[in-house]
C-alpha atoms as a PDB file:
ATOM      1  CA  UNK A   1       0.000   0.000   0.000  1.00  0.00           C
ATOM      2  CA  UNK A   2       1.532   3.256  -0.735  1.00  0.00           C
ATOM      3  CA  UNK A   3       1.387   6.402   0.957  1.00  0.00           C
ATOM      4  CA  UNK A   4      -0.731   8.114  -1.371  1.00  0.00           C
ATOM      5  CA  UNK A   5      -3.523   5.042  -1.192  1.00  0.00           C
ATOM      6  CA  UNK A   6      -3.082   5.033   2.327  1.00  0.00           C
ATOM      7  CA  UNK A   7      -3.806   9.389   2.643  1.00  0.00           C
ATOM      8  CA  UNK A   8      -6.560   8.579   0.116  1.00  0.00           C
ATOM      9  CA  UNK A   9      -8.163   5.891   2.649  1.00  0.00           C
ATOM     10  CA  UNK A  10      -7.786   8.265   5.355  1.00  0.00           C
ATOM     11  CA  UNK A  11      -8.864  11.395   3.193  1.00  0.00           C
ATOM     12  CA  UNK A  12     -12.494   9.450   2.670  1.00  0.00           C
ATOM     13  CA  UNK A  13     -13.014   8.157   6.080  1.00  0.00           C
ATOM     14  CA  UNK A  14     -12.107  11.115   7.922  1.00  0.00           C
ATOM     15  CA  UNK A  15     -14.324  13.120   5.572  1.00  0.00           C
ATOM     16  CA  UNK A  16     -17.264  10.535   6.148  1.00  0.00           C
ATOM     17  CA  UNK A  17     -16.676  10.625   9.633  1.00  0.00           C
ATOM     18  CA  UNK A  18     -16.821  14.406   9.933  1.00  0.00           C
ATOM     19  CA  UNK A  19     -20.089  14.461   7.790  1.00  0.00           C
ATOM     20  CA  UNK A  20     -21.816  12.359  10.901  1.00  0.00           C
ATOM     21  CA  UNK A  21     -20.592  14.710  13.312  1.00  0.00           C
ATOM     22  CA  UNK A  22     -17.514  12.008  14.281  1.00  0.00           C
ATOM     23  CA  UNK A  23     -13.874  12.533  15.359  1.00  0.00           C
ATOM     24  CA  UNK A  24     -11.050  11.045  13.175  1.00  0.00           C
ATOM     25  CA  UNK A  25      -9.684   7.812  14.226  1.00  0.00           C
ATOM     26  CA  UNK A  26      -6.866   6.499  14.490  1.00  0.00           C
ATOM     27  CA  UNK A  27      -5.944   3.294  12.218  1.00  0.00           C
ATOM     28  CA  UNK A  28      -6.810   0.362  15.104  1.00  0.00           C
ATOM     29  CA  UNK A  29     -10.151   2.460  15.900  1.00  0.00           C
ATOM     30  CA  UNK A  30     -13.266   0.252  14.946  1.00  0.00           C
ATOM     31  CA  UNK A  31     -15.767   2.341  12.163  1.00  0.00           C
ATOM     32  CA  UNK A  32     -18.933  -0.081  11.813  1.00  0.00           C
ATOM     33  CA  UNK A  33     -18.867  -2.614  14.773  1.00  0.00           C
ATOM     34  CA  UNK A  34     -19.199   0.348  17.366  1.00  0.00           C
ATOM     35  CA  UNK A  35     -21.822   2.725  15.486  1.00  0.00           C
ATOM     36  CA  UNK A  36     -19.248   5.518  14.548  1.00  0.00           C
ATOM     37  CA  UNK A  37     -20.013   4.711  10.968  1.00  0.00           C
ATOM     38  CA  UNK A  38     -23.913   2.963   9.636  1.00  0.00           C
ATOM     39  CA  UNK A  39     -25.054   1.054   6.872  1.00  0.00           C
ATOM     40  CA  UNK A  40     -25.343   3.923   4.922  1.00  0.00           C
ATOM     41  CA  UNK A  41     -21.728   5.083   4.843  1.00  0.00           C
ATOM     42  CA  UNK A  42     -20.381   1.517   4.246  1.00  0.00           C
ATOM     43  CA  UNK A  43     -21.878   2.078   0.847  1.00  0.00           C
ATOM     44  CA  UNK A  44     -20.299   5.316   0.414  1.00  0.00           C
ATOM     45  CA  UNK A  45     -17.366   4.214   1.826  1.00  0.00           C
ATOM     46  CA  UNK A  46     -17.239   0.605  -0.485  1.00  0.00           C
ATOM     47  CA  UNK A  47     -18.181   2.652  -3.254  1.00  0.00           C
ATOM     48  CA  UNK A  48     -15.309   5.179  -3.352  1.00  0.00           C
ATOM     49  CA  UNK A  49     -13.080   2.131  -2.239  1.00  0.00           C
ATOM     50  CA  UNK A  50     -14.208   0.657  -5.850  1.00  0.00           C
ATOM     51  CA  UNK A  51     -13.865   4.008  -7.620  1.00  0.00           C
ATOM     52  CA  UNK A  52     -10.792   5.174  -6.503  1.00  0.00           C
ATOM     53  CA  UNK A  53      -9.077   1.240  -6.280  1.00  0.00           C
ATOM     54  CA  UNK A  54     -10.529  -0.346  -9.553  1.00  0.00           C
ATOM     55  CA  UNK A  55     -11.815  -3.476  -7.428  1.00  0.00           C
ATOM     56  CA  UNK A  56     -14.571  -4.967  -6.562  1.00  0.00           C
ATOM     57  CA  UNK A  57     -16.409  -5.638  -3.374  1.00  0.00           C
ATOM     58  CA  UNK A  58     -19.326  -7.087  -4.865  1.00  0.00           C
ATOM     59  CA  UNK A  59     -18.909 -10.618  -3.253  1.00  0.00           C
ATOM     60  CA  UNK A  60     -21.509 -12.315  -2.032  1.00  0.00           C
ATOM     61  CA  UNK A  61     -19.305 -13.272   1.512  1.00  0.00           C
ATOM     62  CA  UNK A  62     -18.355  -9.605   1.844  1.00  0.00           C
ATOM     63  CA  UNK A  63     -18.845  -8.993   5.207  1.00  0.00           C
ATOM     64  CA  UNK A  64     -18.408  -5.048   6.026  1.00  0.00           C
ATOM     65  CA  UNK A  65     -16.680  -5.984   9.386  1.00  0.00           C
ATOM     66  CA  UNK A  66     -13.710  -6.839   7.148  1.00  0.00           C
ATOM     67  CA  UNK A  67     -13.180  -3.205   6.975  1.00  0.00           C
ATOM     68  CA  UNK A  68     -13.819  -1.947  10.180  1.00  0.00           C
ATOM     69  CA  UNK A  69     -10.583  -0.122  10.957  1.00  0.00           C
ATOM     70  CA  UNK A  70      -8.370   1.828   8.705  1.00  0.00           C
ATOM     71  CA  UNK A  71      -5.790  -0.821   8.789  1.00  0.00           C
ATOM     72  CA  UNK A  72      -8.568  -3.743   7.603  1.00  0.00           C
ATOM     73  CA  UNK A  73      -8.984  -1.574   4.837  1.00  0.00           C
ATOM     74  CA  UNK A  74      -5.910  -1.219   3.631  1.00  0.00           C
ATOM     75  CA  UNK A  75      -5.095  -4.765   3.883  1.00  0.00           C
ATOM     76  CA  UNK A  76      -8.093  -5.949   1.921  1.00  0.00           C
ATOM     77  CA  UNK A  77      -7.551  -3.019  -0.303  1.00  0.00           C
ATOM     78  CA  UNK A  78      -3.676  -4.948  -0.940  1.00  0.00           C
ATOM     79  CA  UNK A  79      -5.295  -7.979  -1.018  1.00  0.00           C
ATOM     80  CA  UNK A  80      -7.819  -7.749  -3.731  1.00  0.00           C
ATOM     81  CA  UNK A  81      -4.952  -5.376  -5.795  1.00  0.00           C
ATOM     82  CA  UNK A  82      -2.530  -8.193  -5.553  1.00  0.00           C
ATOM     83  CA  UNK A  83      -5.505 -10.862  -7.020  1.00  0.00           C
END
């Protein structure tokens, strides 16, 4: 994961964070298994993560808890880039 991906993730998260009236986090900090982030900005979340990536999270097994910190993010994110 490069730094750039990496500020990207950040960039997005933060920004979605601040939109629901959330602090940043830092990159152990759980998003969707505590509240801070709902159903509703998973999508936004998985669908910049497609946009901005060139993958694809549409897999039936997805489970959005794979994602949950910064750091799960970024190693799916290497994960499905390496595929």
């Amino acid at each position: 994961m490069t730094e750039l991906a990496s500020a990207r993730i950040r960039e997005t998260i933060f920004s979605v964070l601040a939109q629901r009236g959330q602090p940043a986090v830092a990159e152990d900090e759980p998003l969707f298994s505590t509240g801070r982030l709902d159903s509703l900005a998973a999508t936004e979340v998985l669908t910049m993560l497609e946009a901005d990536f060139g993958i694809d999270l549409a897999d039936e097994d997805f489970d959005i808890l794979q994602i949950d910190t910064l750091r799960d993010i970024e190693a799916l994110l290497s994960t499905r880039k390496a595929a």
